[in-house]
Protein backbone atom coordinates (compact mmCIF):
# COMPACT_ATOMS: atom_id res chain seq x y z
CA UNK A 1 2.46 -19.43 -16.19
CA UNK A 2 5.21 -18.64 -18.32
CA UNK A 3 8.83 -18.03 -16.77
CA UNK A 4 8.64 -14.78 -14.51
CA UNK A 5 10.09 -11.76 -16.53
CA UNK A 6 10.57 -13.02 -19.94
CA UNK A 7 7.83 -11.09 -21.65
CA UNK A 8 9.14 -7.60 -20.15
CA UNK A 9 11.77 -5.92 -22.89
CA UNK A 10 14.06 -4.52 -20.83
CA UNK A 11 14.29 -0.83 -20.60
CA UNK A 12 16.66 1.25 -22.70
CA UNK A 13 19.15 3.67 -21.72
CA UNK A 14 21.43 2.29 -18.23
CA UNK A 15 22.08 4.92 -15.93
CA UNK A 16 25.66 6.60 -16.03
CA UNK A 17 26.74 4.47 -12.92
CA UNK A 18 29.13 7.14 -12.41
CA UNK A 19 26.65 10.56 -12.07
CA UNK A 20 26.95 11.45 -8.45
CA UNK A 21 23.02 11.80 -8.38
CA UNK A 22 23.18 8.35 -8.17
CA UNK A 23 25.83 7.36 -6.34
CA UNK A 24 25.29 9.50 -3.40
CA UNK A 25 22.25 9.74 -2.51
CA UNK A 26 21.48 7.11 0.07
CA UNK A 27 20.15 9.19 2.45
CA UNK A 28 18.32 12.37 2.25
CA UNK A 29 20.61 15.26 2.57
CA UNK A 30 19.58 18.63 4.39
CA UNK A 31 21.61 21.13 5.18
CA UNK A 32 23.44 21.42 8.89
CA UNK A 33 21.21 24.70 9.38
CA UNK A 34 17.97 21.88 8.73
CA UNK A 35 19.67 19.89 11.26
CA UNK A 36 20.65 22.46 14.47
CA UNK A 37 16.85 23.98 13.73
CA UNK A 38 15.70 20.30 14.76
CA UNK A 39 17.67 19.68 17.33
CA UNK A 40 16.89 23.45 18.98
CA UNK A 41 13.10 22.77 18.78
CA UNK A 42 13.25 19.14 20.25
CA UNK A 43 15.68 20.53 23.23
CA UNK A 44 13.29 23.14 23.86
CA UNK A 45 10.06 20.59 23.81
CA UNK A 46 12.67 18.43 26.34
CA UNK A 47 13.19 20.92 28.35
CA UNK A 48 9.23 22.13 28.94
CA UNK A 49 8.90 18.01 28.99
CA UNK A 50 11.47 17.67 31.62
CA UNK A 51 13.28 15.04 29.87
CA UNK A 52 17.33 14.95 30.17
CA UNK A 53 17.89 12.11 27.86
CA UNK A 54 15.99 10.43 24.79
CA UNK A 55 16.79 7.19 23.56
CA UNK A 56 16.01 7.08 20.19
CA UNK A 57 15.64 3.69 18.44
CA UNK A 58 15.84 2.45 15.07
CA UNK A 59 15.30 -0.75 13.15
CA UNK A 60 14.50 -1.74 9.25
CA UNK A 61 11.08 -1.60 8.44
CA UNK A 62 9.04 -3.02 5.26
CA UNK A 63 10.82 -5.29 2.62
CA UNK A 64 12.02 -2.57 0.25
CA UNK A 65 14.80 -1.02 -0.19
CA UNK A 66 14.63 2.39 2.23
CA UNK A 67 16.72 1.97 5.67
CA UNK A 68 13.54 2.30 7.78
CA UNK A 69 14.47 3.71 10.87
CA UNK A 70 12.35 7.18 10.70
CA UNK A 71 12.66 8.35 14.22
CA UNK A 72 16.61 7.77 14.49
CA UNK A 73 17.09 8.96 11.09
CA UNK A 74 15.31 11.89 11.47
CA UNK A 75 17.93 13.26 13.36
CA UNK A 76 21.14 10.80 12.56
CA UNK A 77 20.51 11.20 8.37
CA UNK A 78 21.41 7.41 9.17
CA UNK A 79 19.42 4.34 9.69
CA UNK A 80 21.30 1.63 11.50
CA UNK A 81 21.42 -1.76 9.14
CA UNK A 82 20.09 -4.28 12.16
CA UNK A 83 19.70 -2.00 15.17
CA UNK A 84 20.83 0.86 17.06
CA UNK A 85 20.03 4.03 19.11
CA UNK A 86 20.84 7.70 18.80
CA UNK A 87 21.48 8.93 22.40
CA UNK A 88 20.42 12.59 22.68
CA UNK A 89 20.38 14.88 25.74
CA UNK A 90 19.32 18.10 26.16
CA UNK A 91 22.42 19.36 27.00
CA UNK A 92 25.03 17.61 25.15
CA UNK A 93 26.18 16.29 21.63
CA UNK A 94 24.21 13.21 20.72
CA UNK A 95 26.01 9.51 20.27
CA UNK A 96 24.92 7.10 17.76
CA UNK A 97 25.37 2.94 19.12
CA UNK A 98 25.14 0.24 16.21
CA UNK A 99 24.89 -3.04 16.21
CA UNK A 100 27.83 -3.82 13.55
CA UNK A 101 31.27 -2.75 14.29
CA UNK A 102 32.13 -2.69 10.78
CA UNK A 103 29.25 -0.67 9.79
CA UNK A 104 30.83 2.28 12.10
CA UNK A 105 32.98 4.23 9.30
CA UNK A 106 29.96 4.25 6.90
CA UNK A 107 27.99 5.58 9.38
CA UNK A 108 29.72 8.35 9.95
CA UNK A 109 30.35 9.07 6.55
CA UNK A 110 26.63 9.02 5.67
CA UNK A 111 24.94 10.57 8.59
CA UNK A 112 25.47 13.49 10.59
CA UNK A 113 26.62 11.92 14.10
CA UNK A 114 30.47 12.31 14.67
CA UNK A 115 30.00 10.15 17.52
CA UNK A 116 29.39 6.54 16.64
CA UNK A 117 29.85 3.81 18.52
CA UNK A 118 29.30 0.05 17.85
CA UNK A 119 28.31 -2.75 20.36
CA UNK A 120 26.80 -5.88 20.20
CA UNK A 121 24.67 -5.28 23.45
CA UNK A 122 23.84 -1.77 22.22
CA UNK A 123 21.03 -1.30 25.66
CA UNK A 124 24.40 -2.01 28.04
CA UNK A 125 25.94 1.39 25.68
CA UNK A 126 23.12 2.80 25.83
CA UNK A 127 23.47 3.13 29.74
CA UNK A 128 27.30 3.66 29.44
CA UNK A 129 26.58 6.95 27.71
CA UNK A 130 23.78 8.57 29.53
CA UNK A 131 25.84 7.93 32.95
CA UNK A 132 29.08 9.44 31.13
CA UNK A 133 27.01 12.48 30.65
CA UNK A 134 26.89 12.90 34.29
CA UNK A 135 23.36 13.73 35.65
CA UNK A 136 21.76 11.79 38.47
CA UNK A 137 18.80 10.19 38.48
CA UNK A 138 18.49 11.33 34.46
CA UNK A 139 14.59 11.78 33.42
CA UNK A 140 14.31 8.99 30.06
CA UNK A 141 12.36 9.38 27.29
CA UNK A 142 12.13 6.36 24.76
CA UNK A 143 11.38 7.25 21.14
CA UNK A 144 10.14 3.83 19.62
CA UNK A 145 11.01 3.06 15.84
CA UNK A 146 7.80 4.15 14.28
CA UNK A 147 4.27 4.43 16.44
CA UNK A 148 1.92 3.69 13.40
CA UNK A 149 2.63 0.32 13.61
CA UNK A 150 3.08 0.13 17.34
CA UNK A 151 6.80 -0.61 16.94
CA UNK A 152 8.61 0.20 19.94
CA UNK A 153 11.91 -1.14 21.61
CA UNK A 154 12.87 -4.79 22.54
CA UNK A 155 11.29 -5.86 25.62
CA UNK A 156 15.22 -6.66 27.06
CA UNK A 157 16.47 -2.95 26.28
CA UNK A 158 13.39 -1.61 28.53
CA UNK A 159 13.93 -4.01 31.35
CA UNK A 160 17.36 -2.95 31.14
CA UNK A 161 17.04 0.49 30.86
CA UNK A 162 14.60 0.29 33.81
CA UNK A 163 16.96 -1.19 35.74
CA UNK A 164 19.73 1.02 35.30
CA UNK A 165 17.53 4.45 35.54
CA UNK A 166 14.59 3.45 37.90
CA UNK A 167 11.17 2.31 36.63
CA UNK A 168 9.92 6.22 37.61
CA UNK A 169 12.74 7.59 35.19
CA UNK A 170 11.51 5.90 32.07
CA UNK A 171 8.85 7.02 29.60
CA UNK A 172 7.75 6.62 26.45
CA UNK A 173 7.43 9.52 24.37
CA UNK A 174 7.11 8.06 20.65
CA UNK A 175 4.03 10.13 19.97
CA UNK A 176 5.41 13.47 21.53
CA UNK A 177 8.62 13.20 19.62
CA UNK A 178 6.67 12.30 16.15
CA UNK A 179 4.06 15.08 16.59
CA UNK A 180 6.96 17.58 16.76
CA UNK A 181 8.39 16.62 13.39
CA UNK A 182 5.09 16.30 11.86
CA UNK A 183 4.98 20.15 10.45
CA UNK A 184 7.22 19.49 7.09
CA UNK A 185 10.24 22.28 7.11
CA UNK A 186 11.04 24.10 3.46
CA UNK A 187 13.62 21.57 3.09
CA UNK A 188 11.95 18.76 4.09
CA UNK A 189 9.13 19.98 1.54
CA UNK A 190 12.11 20.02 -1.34
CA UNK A 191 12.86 16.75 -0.80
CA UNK A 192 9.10 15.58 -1.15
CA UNK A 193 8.34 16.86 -4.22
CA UNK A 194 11.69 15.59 -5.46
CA UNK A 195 10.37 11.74 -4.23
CA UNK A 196 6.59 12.49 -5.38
CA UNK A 197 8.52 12.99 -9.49
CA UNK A 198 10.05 9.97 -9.06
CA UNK A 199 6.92 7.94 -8.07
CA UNK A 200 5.05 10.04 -10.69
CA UNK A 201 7.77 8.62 -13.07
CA UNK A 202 7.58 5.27 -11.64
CA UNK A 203 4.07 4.60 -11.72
CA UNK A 204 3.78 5.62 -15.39
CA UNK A 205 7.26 3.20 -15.84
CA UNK A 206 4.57 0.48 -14.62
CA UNK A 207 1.91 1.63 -16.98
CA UNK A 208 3.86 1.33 -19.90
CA UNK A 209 5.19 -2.69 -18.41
CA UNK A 210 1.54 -3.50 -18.05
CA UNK A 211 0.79 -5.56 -20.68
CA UNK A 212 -0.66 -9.18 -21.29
CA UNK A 213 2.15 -11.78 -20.28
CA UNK A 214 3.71 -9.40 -17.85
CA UNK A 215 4.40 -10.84 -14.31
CA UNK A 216 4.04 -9.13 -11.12
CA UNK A 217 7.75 -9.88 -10.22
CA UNK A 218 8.87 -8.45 -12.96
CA UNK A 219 6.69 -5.49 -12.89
CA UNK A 220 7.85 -4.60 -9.47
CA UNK A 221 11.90 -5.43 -10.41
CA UNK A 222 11.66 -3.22 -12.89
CA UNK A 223 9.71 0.15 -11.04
CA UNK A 224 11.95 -0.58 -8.31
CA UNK A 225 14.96 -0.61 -11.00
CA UNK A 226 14.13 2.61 -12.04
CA UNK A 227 13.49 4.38 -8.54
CA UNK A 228 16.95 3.66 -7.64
CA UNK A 229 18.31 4.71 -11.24
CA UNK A 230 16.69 8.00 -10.16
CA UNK A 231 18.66 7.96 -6.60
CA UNK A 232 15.41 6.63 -4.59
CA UNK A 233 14.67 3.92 -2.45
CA UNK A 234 11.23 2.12 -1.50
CA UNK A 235 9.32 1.20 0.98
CA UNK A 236 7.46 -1.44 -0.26
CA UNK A 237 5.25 -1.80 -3.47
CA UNK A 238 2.14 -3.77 -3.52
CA UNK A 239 0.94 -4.84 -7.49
CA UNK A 240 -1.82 -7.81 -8.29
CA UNK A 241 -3.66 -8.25 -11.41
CA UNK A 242 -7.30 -9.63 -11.51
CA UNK A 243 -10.08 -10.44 -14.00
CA UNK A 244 -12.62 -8.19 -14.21
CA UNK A 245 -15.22 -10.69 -14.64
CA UNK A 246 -14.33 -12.57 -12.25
CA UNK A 247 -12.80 -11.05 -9.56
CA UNK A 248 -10.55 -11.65 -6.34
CA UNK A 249 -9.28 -8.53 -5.17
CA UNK A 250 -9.87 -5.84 -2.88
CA UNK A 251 -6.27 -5.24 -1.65
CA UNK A 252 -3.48 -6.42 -4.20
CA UNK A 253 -0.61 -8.60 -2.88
CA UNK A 254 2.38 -7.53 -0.11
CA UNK A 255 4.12 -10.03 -2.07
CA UNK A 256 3.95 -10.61 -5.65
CA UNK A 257 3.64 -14.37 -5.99
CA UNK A 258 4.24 -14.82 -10.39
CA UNK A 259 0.78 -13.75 -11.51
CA UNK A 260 0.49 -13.09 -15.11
CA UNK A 261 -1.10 -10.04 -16.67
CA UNK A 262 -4.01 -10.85 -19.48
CA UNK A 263 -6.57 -9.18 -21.35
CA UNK A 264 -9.32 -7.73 -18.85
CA UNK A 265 -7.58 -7.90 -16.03
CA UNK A 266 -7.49 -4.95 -13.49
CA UNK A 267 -3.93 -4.35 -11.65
CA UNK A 268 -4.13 -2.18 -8.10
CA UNK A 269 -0.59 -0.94 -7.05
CA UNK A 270 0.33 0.60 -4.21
CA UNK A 271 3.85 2.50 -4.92
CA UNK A 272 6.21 4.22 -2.86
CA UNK A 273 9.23 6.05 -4.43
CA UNK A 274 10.80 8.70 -2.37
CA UNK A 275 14.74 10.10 -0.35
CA UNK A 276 15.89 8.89 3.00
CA UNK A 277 12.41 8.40 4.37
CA UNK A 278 10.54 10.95 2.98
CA UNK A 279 8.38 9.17 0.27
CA UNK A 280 5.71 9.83 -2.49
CA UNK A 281 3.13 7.47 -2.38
CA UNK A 282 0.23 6.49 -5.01
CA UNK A 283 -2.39 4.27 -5.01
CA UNK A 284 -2.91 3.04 -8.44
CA UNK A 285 -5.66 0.69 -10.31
CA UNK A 286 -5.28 0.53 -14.03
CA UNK A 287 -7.32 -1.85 -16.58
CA UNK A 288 -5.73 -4.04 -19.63
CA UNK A 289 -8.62 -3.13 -21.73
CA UNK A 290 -12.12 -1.22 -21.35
CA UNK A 291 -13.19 -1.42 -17.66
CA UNK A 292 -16.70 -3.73 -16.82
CA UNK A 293 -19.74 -1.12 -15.75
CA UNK A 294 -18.68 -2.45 -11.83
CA UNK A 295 -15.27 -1.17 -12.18
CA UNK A 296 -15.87 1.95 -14.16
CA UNK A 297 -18.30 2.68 -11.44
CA UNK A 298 -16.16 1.81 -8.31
CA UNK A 299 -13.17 4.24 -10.08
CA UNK A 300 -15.02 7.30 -10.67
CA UNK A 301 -16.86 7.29 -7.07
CA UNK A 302 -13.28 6.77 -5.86
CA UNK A 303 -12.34 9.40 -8.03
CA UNK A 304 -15.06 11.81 -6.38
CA UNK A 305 -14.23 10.85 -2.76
CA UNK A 306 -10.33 11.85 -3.59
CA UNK A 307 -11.66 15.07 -5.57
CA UNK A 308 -14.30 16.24 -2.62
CA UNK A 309 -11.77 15.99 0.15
CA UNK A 310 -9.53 18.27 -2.14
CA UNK A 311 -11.71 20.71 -3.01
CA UNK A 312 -13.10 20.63 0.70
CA UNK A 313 -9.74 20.94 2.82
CA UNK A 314 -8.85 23.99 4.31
CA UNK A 315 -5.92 25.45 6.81
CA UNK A 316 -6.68 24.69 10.63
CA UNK A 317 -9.49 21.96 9.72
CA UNK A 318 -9.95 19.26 12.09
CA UNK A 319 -8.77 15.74 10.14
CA UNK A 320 -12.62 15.06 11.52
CA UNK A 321 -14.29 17.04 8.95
CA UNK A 322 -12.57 15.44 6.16
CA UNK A 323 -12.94 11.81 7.58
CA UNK A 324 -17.21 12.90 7.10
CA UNK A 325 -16.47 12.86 2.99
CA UNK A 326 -14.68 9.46 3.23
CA UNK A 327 -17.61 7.14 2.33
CA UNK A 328 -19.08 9.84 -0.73
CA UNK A 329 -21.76 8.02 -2.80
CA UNK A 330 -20.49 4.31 -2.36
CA UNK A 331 -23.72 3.38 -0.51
CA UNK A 332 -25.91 4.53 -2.94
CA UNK A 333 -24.75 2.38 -5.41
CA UNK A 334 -24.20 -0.66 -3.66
CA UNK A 335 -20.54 -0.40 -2.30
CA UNK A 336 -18.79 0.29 0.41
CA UNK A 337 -16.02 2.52 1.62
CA UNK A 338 -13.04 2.32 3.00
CA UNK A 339 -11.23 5.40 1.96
CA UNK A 340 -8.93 7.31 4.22
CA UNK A 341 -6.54 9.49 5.46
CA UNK A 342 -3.44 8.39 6.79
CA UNK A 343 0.37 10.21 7.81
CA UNK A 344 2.64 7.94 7.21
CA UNK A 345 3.85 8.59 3.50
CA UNK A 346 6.57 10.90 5.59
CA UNK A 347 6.67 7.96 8.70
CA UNK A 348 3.78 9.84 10.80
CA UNK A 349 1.03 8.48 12.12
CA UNK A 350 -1.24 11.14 12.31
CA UNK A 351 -3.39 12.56 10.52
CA UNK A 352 -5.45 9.52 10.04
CA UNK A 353 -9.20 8.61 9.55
CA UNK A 354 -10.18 4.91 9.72
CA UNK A 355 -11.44 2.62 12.17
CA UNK A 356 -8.31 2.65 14.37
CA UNK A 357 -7.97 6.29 15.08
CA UNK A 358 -8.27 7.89 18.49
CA UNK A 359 -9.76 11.43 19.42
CA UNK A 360 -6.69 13.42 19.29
CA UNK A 361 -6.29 12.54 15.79
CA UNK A 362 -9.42 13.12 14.55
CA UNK A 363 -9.35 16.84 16.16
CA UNK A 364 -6.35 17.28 15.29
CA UNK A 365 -6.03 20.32 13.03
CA UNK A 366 -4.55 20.50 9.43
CA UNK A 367 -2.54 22.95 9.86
CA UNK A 368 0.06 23.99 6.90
CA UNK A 369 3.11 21.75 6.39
CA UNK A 370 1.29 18.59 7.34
CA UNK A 371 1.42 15.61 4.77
CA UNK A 372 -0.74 12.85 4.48
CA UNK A 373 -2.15 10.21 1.77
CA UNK A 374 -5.66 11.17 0.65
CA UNK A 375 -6.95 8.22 -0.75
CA UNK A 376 -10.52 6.77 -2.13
CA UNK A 377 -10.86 3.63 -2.07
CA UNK A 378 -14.45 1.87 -2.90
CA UNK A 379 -14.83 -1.79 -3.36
CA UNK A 380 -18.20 -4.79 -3.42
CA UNK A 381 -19.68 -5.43 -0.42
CA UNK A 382 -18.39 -9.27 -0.87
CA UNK A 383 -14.87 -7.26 -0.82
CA UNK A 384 -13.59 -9.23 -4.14
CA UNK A 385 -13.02 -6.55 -6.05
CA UNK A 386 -12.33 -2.92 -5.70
CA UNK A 387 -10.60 0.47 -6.98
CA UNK A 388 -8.45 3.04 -5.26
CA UNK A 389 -6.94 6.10 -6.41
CA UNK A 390 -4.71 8.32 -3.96
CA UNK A 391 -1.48 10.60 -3.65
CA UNK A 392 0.11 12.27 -1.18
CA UNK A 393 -0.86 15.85 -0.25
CA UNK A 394 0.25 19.01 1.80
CA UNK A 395 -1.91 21.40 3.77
CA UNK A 396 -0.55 24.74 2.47
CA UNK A 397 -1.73 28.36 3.11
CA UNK A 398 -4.27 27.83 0.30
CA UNK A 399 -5.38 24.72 1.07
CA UNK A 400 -4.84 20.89 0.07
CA UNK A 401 -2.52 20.39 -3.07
CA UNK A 402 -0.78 17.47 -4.40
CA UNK A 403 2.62 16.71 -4.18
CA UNK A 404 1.88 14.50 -7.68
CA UNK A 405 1.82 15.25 -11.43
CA UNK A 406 0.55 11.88 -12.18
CA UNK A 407 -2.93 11.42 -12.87
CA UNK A 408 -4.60 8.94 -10.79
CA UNK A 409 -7.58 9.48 -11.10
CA UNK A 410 -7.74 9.66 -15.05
CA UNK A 411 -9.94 6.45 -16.06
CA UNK A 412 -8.69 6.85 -19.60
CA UNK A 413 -5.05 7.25 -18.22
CA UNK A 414 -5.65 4.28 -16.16
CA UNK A 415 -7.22 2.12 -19.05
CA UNK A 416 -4.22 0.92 -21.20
């Protein structure tokens, strides 16, 4: 392998390190109107829940460059560097504890929360501020960082809050409190479409970089590069070349590791570009020359499972129906599926379809304002090699569109 990097040219044109749309836009920004219609709607669901008090918990997720945090930030327009917790009651202003003292300025200045408070035990604050809002025997609800991946609060902080509130008092409600943010707002909607062109113009970034001698590294230094030029952050952004002929990939790498691009290779790519944790998302698989029969196969029954489930969607259908048009032709033609649904390009869970998902979230209905990946994904039974092609979409009025320019499922796009 030759040195990681060197065969990239560099792209032209810096950014003007002093355009505001660059420096200041850390976070997603919505307007204080966006913010006291949240909090309104959540201290009404509080209220019919009974709750007095949610502790709302935050951490970094992924390796990329987005805060993480969704829950918190949802309501802070801040994610906490290490850890924290936005205290909100139904009845009062809402207090923001961090971990780092120093981080306490900045987080006022970015987020929304005029009162921030730091502590290195941030449960122990946690307790200070629910008693200083006075109630007795305060009802709890704990919003965990993000329930997709199960991630909840530290096993310490619950023991603690138990102890201070009474094991009855406790709950948690990370499910309730992301099924009432899952219907996207018009500004929320904005600020999608805004992170879906600059994945569209990152993904086609990589296209162009995506030549023989290219390295993975480099490939993702220099997407990545660009979706912050454009004032975006990532998630994470998987990219692995393969040869065709002989194949050893169904899922490209979490980590690039220094592999080099050649001449009949395919590369898969997942990419996330988006604003303050509201993200396009496109699954990618592009060839360095003509595609073998397998893979030209594999993309355009991909290609059909993505294109059915469009053309199929409507208002009010149960994520069920669609999950039925997942596995399209693949069988036939000696693959298998494992395309699928899945909410979390805006940090929900549902809607989903795959092996994991419960009841509720296969009946749950698609109602308008709803975003979610659509993605086909068909690979060989002996699961070493494989295409996918998917986007992220929105329920509307009219049905399913795209919140994507980029064509992804294009084989002659995709062949380079």
């Amino acid at each position: 392998m030759g040195a990681r990097g060197d065969r990239i040219a560099p792209r032209v044109g810096a950014p003007d390190v002093t355009a505001p749309s660059v420096a200041d836009t850390w976070r997603a920004r919505f307007s204080q109107g966006e913010y006291d219609e949240r909090y309104a709607r959540l201290r009404q669901r509080m209220d019919e829940a009974s709750l007095d008090c949610l502790l709302v918990y935050g951490s970094p997720l992924f390796f990329g460059s987005d805060g993480g945090s969704p829950n918190l930030t949802y309501l802070a327009g801040y994610a906490p560097s290490v850890h924290g917790y936005l205290v909100f009651p139904r009845d009062a202003d809402p207090t923001l504890i961090i971990f780092a003292g120093n981080h306490v300025t900045n987080a006022r200045e970015v987020g929304v929360i005029s009162d921030v408070r730091a502590a290195r035990a941030i449960e122990d604050a946690v307790v200070v501020r629910v008693r200083e809002l006075g109630r007795d025997g305060p009802k709890v609800g704990i919003v965990g960082n993000f329930g997709w991946c199960g991630a909840s609060i530290p096993v310490e902080h619950y023991r603690t809050f138990v102890d201070a509130f009474g094991a009855g008092a406790v709950e948690v409600v990370t499910e309730w409190f992301e099924l009432g943010r899952l219907t996207k707002s018009v500004e929320e909607i904005r600020v999608l479409r805004e992170a879906a062109a600059i994945c569209d113009e990152a993904q086609e970034h990589m296209r162009g970089l995506a030549v023989p001698g290219a390295v993975d590294v480099a490939l993702q230094n220099r997407v990545w590069s660009l979706v912050h030029d454009r004032g975006g952050r990532t998630a994470f952004g998987h990219v692995q070349p393969t040869p065709m002929e002989h194949p050893e990939m169904q899922y490209p790498s979490y980590y690039p590791v220094g592999r080099v691009v050649a001449a009949g290779d395919a590369i898969m790519s997942e990419l996330t570009a988006g604003l303050g944790g509201y993200f396009g998302k496109l699954f990618g698989t592009m060839f360095v020359g003509q595609p073998t029969a397998s893979y030209s196969e594999m993309f355009h029954l991909a290609a059909d499972i993505r294109r059915e489930i469009y053309e199929s969607a409507t208002p009010g259908m149960p994520a069920r129906e669609l999950g039925r048009l997942l596995d399209g032709d693949a069988a036939k033609f000696g693959y298998e599926s494992s395309s699928h649904l899945a909410g979390w390009s805006t940090y929900n869970t549902p809607p989903a379809y795959n092996p994991r998902a419960d009841d509720s979230e296969l009946d749950m209905p698609l109602t308008p304002g709803i975003c979610f990946s659509v993605v086909g994904w068909v690979r060989t039974r002996d699961r070493t090699s494989a295409v996918w092609l998917g986007d992220t979409a929105i329920m509307t009025d009219d049905g399913l569109s795209s919140l994507h320019h980029y064509p992804i499922d294009d084989i002659a796009h995709a062949t380079l």
